[in-house]
C-alpha atoms as a PDB file:
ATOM      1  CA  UNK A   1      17.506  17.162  25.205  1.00  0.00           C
ATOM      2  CA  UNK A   2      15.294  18.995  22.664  1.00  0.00           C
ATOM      3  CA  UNK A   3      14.885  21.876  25.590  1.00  0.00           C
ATOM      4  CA  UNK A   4      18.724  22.235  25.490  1.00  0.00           C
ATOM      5  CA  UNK A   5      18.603  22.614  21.724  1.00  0.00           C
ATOM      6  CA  UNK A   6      15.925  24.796  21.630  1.00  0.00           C
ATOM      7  CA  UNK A   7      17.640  27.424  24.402  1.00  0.00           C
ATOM      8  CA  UNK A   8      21.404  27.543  22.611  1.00  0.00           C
ATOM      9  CA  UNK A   9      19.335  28.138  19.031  1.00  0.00           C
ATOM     10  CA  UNK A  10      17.478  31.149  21.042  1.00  0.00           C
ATOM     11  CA  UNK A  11      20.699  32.202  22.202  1.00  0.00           C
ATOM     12  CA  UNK A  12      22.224  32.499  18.755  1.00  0.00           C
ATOM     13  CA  UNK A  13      19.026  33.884  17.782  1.00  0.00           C
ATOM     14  CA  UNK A  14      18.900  36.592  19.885  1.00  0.00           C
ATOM     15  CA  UNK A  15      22.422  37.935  19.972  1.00  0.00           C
ATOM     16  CA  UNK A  16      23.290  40.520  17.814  1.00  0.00           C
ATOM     17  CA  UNK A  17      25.414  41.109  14.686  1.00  0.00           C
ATOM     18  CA  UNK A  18      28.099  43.466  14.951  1.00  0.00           C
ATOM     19  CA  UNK A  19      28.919  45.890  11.906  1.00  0.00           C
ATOM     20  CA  UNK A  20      31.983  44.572  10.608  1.00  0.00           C
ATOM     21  CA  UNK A  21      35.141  46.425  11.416  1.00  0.00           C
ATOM     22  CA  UNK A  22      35.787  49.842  10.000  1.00  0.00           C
ATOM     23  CA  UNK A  23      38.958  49.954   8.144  1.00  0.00           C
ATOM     24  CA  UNK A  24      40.216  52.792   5.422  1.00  0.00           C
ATOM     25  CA  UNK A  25      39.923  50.132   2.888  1.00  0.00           C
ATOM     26  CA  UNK A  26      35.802  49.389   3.272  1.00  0.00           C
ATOM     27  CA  UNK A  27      33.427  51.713   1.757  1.00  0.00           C
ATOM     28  CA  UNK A  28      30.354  53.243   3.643  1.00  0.00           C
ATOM     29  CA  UNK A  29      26.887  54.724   2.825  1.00  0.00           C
ATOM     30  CA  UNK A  30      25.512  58.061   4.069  1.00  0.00           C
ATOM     31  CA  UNK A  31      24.001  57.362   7.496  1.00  0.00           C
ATOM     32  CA  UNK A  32      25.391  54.136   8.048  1.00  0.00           C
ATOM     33  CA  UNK A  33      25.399  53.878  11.690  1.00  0.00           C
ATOM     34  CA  UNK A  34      28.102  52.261  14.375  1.00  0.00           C
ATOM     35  CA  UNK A  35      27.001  52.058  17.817  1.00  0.00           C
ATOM     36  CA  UNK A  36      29.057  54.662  19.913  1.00  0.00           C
ATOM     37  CA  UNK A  37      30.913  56.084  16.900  1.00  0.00           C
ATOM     38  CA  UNK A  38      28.095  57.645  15.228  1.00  0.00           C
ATOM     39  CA  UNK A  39      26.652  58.050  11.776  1.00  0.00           C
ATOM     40  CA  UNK A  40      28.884  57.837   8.222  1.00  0.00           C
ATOM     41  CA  UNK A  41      29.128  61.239   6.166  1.00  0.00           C
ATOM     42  CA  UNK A  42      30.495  60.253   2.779  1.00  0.00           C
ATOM     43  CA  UNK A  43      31.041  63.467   1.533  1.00  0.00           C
ATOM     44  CA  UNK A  44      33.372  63.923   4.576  1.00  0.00           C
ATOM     45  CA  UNK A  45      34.914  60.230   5.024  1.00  0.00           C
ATOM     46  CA  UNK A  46      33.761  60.118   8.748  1.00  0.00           C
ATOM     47  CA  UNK A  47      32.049  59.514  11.429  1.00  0.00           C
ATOM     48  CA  UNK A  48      29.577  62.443  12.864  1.00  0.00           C
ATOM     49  CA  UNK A  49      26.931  62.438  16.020  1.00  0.00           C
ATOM     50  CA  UNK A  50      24.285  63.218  13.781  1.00  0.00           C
ATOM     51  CA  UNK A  51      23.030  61.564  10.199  1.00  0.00           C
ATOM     52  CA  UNK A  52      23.927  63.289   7.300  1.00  0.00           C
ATOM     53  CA  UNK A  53      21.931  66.168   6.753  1.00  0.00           C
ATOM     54  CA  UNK A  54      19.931  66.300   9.560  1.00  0.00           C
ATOM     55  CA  UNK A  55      17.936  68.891  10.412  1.00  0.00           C
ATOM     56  CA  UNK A  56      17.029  70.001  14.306  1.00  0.00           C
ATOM     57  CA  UNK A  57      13.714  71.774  13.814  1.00  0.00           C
ATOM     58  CA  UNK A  58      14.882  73.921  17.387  1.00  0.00           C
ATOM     59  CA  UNK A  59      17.892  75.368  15.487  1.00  0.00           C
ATOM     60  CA  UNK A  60      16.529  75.563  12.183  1.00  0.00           C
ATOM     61  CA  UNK A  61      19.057  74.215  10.817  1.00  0.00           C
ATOM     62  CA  UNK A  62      21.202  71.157   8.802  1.00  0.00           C
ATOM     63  CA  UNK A  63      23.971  69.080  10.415  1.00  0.00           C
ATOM     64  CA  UNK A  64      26.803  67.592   8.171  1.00  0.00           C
ATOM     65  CA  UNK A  65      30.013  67.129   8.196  1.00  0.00           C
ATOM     66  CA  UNK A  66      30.731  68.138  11.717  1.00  0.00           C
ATOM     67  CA  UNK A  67      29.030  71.492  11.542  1.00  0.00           C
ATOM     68  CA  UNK A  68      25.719  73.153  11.117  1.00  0.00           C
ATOM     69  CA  UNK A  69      23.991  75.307   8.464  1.00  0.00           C
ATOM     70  CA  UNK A  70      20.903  76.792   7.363  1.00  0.00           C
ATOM     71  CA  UNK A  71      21.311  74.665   4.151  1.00  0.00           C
ATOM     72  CA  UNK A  72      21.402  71.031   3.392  1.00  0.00           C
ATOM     73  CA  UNK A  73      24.699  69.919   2.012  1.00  0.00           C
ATOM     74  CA  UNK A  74      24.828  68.962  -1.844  1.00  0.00           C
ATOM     75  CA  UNK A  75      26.952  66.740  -3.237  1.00  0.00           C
ATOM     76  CA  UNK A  76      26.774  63.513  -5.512  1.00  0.00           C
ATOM     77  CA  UNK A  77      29.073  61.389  -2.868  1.00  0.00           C
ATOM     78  CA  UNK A  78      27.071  58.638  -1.076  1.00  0.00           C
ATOM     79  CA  UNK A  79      29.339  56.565  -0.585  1.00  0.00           C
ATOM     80  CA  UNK A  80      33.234  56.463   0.524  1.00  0.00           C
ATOM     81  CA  UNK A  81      36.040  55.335   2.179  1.00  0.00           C
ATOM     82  CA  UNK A  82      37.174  56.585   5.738  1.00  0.00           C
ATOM     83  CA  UNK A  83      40.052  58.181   6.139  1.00  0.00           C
ATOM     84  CA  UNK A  84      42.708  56.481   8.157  1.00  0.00           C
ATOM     85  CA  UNK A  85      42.128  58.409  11.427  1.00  0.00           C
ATOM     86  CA  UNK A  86      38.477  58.333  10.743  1.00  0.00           C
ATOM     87  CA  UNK A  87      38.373  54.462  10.952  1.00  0.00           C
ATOM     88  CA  UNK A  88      40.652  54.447  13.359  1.00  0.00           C
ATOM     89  CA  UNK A  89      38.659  56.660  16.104  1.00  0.00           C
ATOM     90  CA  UNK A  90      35.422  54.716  14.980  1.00  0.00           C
ATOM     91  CA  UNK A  91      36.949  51.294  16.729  1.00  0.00           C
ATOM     92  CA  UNK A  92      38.077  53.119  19.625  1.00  0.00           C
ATOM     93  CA  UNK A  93      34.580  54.135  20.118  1.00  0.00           C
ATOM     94  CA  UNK A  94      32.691  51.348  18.887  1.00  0.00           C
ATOM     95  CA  UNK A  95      30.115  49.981  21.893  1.00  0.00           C
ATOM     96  CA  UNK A  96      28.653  46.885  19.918  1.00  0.00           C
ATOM     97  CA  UNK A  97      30.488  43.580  20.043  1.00  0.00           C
ATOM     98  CA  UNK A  98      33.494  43.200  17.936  1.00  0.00           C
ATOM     99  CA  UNK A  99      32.106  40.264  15.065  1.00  0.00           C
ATOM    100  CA  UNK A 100      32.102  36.770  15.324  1.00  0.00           C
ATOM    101  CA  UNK A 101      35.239  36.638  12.898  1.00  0.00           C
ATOM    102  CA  UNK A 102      37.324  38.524  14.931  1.00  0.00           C
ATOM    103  CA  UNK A 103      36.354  36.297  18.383  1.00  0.00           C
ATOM    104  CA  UNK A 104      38.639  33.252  17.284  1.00  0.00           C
ATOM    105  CA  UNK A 105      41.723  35.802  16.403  1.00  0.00           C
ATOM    106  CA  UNK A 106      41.442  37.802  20.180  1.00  0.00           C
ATOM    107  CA  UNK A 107      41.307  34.316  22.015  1.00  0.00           C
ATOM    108  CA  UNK A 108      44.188  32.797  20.312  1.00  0.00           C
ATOM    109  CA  UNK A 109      46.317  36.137  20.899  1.00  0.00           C
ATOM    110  CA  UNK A 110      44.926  36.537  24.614  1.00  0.00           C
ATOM    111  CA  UNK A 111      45.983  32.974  25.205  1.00  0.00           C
ATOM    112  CA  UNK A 112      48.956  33.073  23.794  1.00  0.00           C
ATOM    113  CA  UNK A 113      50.015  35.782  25.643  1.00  0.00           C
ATOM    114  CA  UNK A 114      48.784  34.237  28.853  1.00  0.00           C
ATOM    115  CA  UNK A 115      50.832  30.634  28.113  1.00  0.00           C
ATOM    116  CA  UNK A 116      47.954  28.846  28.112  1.00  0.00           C
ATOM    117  CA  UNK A 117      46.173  25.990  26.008  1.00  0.00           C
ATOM    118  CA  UNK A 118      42.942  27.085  23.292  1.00  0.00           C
ATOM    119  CA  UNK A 119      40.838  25.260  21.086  1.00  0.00           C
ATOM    120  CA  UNK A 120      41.928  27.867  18.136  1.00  0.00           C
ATOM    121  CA  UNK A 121      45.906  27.180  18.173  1.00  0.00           C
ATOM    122  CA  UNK A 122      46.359  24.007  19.672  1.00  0.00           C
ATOM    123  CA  UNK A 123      46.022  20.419  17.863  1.00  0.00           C
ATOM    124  CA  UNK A 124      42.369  18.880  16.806  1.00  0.00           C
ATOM    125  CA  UNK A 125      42.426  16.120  18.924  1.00  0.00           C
ATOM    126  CA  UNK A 126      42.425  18.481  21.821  1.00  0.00           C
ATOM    127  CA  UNK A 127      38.819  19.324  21.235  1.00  0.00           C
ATOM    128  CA  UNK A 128      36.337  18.696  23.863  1.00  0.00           C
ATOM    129  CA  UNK A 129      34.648  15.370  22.962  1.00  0.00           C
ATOM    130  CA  UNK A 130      31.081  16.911  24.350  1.00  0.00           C
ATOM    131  CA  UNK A 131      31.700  19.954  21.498  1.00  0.00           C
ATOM    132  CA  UNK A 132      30.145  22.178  24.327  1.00  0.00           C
ATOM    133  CA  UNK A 133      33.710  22.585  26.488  1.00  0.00           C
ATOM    134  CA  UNK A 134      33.502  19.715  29.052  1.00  0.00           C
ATOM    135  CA  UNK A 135      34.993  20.301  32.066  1.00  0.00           C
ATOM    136  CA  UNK A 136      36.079  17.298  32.779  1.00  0.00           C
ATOM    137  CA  UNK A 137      39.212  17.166  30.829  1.00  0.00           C
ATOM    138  CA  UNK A 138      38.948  13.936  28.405  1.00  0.00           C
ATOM    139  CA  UNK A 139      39.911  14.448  24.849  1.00  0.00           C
ATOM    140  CA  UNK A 140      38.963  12.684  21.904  1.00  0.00           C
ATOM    141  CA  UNK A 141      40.932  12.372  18.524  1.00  0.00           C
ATOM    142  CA  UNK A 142      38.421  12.946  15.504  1.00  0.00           C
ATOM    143  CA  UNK A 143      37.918   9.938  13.921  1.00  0.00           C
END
């Protein structure tokens, strides 16, 4: 028994966090960075390949804002909004895991549409009386 605990802690453990979801309404740091999307510009309300104002020492020169220059970029915005397209293209190409939050919300809807029974829509005493998803099919009302 204390094996089993110890392995599903480990597993929760080692997974990890997502960013939460980029939306037009959440605000963002320079150089905040989402996995396949790329690093937060606030001066420019996206995201870029590059972190703000970096600088490729084979060029010479500074990357911002989609483009490069043989100066750093100067502004007093470090933080921002993305714009609507901005956010929207960052999901798309988002590699890292969707969060936890949003797990619950895609099974119901993928169930849903499939006609099928979940633990997320359906009735409480229709939870698995192990708590682990038996698969043996006997249901327990909570007590």
């Amino acid at each position: 028994m204390l094996l089993g605990s110890l392995g599903a802690g480990a597993l929760a453990v080692s997974a990890p966090a997502a960013e939460p979801r980029v939306t037009p309404e959440r605000y963002f740091t320079n150089d905040v960075q989402i996995p396949g999307a790329g690093y937060y510009h606030a001066p420019f309300h996206g995201f870029y390949p590059h972190p703000y104002n970096h600088y490729d020492t084979q060029r010479r020169m500074y990357f911002y804002g989609g483009q490069w220059a043989t100066e750093p970029h100067r502004s007093i915005v470090n933080i921002s909004t993305p714009t609507e397209d901005a956010a929207r293209q960052a999901e798309k190409l988002r590699t890292d895991s969707p969060p936890p939050s949003l797990i619950p919300v895609a099974a119901a809807a993928a169930a849903s549409r499939a006609g099928g029974s979940n633990y997320y829509t359906t009735p409480r005493d229709n939870i698995p009386r192990s708590g682990f998803g038996s698969s043996s099919g006997s249901r327990s009302a909570p007590s």
